[in-house]
N, C-alpha and C. Protein backbone atom coordinates (compact mmCIF):
# COMPACT_ATOMS: atom_id res chain seq x y z
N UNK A 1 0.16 -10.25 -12.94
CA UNK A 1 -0.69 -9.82 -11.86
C UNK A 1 -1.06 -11.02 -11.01
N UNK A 2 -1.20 -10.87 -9.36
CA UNK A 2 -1.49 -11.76 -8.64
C UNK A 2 -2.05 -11.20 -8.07
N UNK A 3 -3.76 -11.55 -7.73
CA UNK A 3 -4.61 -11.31 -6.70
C UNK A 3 -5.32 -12.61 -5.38
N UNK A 4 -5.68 -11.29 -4.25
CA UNK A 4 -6.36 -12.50 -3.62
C UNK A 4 -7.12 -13.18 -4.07
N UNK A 5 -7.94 -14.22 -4.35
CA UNK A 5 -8.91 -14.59 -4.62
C UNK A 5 -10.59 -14.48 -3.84
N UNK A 6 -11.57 -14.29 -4.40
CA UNK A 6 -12.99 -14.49 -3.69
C UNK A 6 -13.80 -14.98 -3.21
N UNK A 7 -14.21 -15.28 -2.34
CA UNK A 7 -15.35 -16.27 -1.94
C UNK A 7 -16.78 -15.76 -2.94
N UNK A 8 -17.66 -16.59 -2.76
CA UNK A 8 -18.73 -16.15 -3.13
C UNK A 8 -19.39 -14.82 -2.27
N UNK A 9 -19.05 -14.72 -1.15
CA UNK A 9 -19.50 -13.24 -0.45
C UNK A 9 -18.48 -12.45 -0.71
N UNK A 10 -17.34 -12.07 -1.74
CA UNK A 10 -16.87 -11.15 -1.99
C UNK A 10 -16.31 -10.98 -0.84
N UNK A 11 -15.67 -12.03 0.01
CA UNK A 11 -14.57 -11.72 0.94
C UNK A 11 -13.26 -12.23 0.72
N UNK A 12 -11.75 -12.17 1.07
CA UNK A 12 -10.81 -12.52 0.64
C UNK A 12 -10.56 -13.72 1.17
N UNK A 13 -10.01 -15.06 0.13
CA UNK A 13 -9.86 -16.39 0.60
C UNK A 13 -8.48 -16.53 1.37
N UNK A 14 -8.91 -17.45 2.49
CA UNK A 14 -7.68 -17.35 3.48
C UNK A 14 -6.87 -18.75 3.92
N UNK A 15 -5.96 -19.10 4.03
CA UNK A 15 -5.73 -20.44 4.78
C UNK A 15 -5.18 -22.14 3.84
N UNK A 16 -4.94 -21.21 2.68
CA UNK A 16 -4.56 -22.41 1.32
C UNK A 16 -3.41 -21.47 0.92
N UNK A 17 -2.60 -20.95 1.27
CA UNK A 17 -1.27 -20.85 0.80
C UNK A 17 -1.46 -20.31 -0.56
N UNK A 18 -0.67 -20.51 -1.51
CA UNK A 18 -1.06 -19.61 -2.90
C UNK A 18 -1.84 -20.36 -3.50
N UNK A 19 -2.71 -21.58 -3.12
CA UNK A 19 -3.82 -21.45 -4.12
C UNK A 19 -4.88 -20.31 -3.69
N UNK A 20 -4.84 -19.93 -2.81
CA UNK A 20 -5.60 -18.47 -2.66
C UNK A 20 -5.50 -17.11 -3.38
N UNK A 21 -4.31 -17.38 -4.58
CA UNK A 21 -4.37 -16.33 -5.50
C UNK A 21 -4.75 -16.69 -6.65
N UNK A 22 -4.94 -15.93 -7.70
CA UNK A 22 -4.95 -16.15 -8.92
C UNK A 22 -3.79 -15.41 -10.10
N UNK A 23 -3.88 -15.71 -10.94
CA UNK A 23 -3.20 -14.82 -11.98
C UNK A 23 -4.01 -14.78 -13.40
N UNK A 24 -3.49 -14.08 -14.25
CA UNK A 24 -3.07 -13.87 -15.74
C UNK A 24 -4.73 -13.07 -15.73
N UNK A 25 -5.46 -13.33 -17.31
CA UNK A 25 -6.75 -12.44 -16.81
C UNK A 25 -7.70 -12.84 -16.22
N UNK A 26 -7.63 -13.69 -15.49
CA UNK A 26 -8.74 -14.30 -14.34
C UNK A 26 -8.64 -13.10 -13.10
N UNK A 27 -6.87 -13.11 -13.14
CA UNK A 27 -6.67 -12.26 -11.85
C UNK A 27 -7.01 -10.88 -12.45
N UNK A 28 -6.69 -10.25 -13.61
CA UNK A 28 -7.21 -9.18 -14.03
C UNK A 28 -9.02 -8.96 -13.74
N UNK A 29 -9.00 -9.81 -14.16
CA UNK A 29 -11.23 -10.12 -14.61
C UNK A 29 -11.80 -9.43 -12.66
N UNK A 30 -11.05 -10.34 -11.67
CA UNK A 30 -11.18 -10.19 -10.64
C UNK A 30 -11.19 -8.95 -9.77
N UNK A 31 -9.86 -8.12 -10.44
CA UNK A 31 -9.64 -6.95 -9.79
C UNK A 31 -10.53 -5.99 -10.48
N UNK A 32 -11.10 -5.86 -11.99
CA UNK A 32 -12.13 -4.95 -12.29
C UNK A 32 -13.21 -5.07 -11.44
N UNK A 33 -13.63 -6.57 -11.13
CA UNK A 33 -14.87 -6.78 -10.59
C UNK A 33 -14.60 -6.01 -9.07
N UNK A 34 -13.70 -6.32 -8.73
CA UNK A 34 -13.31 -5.62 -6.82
C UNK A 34 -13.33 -3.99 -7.23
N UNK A 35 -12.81 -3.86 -8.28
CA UNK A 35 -12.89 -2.38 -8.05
C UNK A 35 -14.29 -1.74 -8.41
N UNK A 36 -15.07 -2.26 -9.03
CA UNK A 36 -16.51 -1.51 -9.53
C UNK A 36 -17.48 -2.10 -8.55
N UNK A 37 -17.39 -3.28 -7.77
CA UNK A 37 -17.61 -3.16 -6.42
C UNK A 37 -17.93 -2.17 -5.37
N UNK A 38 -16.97 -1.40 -5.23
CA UNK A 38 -16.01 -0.67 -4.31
C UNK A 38 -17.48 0.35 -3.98
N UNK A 39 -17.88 0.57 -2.76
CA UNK A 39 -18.63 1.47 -2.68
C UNK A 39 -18.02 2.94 -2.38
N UNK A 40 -17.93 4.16 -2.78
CA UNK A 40 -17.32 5.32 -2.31
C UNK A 40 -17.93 5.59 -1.11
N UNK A 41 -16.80 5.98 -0.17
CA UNK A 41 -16.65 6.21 1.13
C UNK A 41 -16.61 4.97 2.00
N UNK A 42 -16.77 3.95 1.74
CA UNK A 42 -16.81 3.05 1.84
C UNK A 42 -15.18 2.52 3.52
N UNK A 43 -14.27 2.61 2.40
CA UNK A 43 -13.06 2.23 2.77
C UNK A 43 -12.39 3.37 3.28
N UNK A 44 -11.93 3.29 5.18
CA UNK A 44 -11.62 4.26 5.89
C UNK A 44 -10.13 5.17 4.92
N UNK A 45 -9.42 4.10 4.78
CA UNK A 45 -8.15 4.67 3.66
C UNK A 45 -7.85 4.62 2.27
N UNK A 46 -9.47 5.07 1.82
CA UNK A 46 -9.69 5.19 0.84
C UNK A 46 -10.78 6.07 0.44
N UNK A 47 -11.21 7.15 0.71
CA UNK A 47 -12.62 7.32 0.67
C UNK A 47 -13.06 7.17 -0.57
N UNK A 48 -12.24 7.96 -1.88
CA UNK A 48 -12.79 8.44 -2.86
C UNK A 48 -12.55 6.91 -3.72
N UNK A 49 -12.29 6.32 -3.36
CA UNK A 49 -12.40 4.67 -4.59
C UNK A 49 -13.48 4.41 -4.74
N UNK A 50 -13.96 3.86 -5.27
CA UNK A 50 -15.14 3.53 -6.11
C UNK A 50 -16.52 4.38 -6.53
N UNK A 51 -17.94 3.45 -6.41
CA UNK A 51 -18.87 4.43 -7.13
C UNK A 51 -19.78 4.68 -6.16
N UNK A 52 -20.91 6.08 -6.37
CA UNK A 52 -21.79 5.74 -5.07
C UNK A 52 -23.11 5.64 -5.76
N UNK A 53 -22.95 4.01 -5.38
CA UNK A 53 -24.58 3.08 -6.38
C UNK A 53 -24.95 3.84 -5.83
N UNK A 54 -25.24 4.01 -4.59
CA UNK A 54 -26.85 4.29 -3.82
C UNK A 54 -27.63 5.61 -4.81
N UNK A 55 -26.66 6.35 -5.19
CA UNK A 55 -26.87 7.77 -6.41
C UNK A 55 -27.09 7.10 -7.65
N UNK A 56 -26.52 6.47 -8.41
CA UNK A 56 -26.46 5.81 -9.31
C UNK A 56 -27.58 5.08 -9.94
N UNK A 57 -27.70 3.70 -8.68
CA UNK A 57 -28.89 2.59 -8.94
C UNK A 57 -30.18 2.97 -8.19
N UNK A 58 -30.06 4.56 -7.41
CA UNK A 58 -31.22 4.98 -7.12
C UNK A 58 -32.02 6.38 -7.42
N UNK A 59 -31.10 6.68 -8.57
CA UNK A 59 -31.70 7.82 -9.32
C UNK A 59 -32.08 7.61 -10.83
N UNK A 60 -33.21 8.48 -11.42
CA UNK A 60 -33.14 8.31 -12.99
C UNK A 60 -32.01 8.87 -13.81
N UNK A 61 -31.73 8.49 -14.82
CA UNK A 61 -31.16 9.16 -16.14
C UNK A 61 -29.36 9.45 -15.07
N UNK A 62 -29.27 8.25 -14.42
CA UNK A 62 -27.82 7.74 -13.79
C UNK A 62 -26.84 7.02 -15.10
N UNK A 63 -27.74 5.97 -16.33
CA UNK A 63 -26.87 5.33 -16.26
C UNK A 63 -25.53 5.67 -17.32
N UNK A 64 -25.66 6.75 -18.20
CA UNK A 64 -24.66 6.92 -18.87
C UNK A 64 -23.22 7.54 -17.80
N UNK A 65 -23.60 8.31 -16.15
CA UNK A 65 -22.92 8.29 -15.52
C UNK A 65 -22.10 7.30 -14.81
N UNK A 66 -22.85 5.90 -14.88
CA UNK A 66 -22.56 4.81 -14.47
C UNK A 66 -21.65 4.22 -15.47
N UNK A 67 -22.36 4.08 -16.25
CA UNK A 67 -21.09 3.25 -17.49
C UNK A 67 -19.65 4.22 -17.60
N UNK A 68 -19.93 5.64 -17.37
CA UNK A 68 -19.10 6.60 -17.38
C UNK A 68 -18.13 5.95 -16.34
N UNK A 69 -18.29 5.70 -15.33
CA UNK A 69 -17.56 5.05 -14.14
C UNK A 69 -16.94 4.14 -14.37
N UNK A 70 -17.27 3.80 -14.75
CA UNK A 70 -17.10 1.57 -14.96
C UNK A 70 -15.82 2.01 -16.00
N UNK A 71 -16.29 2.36 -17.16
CA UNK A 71 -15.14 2.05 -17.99
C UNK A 71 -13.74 2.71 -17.46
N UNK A 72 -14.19 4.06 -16.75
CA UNK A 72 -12.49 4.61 -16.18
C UNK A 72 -12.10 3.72 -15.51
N UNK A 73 -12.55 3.00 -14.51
CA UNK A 73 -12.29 2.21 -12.93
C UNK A 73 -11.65 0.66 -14.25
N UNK A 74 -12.14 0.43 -15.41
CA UNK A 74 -11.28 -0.62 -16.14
C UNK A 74 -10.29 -0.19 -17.16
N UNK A 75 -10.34 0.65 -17.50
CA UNK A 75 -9.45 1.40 -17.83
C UNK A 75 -8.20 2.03 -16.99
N UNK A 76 -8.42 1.95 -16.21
CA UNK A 76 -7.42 2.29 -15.55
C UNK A 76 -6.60 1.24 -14.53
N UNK A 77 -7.11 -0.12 -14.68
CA UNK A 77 -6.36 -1.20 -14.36
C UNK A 77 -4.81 -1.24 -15.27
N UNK A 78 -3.98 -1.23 -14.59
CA UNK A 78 -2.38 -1.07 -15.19
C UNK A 78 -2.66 -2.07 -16.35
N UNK A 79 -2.87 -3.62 -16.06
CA UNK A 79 -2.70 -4.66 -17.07
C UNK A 79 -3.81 -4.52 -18.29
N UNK A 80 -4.10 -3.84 -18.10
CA UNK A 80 -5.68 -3.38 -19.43
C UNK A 80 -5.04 -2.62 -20.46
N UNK A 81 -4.78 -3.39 -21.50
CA UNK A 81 -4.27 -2.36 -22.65
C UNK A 81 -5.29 -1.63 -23.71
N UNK A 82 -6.47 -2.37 -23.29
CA UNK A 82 -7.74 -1.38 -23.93
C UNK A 82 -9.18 -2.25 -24.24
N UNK A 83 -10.04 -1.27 -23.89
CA UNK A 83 -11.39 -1.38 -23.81
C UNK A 83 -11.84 -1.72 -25.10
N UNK A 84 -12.26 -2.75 -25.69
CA UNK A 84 -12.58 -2.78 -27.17
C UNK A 84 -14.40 -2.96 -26.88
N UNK A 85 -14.70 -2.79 -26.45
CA UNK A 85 -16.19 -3.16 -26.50
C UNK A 85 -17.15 -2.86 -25.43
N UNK A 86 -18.24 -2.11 -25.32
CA UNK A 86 -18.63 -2.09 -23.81
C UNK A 86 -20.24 -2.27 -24.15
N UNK A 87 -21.29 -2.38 -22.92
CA UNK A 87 -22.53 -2.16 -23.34
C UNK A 87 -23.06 -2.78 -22.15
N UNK A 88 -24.11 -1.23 -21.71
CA UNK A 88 -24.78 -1.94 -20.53
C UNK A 88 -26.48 -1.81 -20.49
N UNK A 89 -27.19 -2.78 -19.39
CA UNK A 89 -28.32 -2.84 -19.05
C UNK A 89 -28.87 -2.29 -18.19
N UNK A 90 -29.86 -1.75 -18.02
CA UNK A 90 -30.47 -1.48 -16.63
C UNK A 90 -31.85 -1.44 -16.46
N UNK A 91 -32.34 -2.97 -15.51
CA UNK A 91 -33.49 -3.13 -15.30
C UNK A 91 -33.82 -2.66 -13.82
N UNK A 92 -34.30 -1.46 -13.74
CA UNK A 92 -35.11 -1.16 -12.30
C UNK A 92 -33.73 -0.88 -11.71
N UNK A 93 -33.49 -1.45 -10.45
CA UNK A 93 -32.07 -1.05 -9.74
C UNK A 93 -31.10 -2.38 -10.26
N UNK A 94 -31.43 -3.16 -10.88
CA UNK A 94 -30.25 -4.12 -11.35
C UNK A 94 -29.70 -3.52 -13.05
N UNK A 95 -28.14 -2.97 -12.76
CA UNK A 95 -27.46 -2.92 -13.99
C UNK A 95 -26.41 -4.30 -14.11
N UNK A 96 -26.42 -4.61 -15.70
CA UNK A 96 -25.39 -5.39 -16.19
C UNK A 96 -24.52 -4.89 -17.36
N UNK A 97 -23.30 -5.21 -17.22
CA UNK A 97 -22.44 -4.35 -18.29
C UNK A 97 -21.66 -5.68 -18.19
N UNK A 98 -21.31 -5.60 -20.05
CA UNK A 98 -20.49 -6.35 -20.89
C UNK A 98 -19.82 -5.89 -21.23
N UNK A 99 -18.37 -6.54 -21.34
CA UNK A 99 -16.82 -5.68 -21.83
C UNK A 99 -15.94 -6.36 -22.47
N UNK A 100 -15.38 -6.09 -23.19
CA UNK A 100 -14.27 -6.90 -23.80
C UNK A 100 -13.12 -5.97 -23.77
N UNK A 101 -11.99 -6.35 -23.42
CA UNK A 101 -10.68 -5.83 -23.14
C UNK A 101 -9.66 -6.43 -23.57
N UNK A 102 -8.68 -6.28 -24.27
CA UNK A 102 -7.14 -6.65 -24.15
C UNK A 102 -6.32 -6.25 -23.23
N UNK A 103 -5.21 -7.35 -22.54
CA UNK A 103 -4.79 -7.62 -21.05
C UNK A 103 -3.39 -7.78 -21.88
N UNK A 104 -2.46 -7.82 -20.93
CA UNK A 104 -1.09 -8.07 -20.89
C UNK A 104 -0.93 -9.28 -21.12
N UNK A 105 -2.30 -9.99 -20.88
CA UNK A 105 -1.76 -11.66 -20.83
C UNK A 105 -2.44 -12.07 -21.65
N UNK A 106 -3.53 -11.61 -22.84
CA UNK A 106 -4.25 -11.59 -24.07
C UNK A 106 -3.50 -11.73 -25.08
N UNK A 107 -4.16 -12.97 -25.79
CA UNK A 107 -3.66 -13.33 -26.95
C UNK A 107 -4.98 -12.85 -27.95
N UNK A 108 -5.98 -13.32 -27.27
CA UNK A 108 -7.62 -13.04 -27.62
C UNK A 108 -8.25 -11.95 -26.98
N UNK A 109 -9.30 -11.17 -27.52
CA UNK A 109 -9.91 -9.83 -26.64
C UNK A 109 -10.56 -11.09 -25.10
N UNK A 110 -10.83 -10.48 -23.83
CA UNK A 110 -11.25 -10.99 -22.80
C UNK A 110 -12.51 -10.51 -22.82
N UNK A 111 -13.33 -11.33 -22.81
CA UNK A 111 -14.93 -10.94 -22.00
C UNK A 111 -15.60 -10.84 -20.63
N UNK A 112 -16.13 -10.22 -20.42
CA UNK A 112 -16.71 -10.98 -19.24
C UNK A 112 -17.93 -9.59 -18.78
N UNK A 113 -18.94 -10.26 -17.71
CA UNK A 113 -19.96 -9.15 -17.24
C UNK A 113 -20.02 -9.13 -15.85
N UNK A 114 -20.08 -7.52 -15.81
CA UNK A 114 -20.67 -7.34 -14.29
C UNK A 114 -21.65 -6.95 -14.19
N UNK A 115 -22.42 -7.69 -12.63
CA UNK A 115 -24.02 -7.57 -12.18
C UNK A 115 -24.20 -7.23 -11.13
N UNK A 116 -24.82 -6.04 -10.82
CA UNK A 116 -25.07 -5.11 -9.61
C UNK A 116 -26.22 -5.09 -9.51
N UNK A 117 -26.69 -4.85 -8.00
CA UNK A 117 -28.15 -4.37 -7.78
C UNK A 117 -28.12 -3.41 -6.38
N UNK A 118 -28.55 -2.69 -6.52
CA UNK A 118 -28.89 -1.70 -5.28
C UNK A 118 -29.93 -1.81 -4.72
């Protein structure tokens, strides 16, 4: 897998030739994070991709629908050969979720967390 890479504002890095991509599960780690990102309706040629926080991180008794989300949207990354671990937080409108996955390019399960706030 080869992705663009991110700035810190979650925009795509431009103007460095292929050090502007990444690979192996960095580039995996990256594309979960872009996709649970993704606001629904969001993207003109895309409507139905991603989640709609605003429902989510602004209603009660959201978050088992939320984690419900998250894990399909990583699960369903092609290079993800499986979800071994999940578990999330939610303080007020900030959720955090922890995951561990095996990747195509895993020798070791991969970790890593995502942090949202609405």
């Amino acid at each position: 897998m080869q992705i663009r890479n991110n700035t810190e504002q979650k925009d795509f890095t431009f103007g460095n030739g292929k050090s502007d991509y990444i690979t192996g599960n960095a580039g995996v780690a990256l594309n979960i994070k872009t996709k649970i990102n993704e606001w629904k309706n969001d993207c003109f040629f895309n409507l139905y991709a991603g989640i709609d926080w605003r429902t989510r991180l602004g209603s009660k008794n959201q978050r088992q629908l939320l984690d419900t989300d998250i894990q399909n949207i990583i699960t369903s990354i092609p290079e993800v050969l499986a979800l071994t671990a999940f578990e999330s937080f939610v303080n007020d409108r900030a959720y955090t979720a922890d995951f561990t996955v095996f990747t195509i390019y895993s020798e070791t399960p991969y970790t890593d967390t995502v942090s949202l706030e609405g």
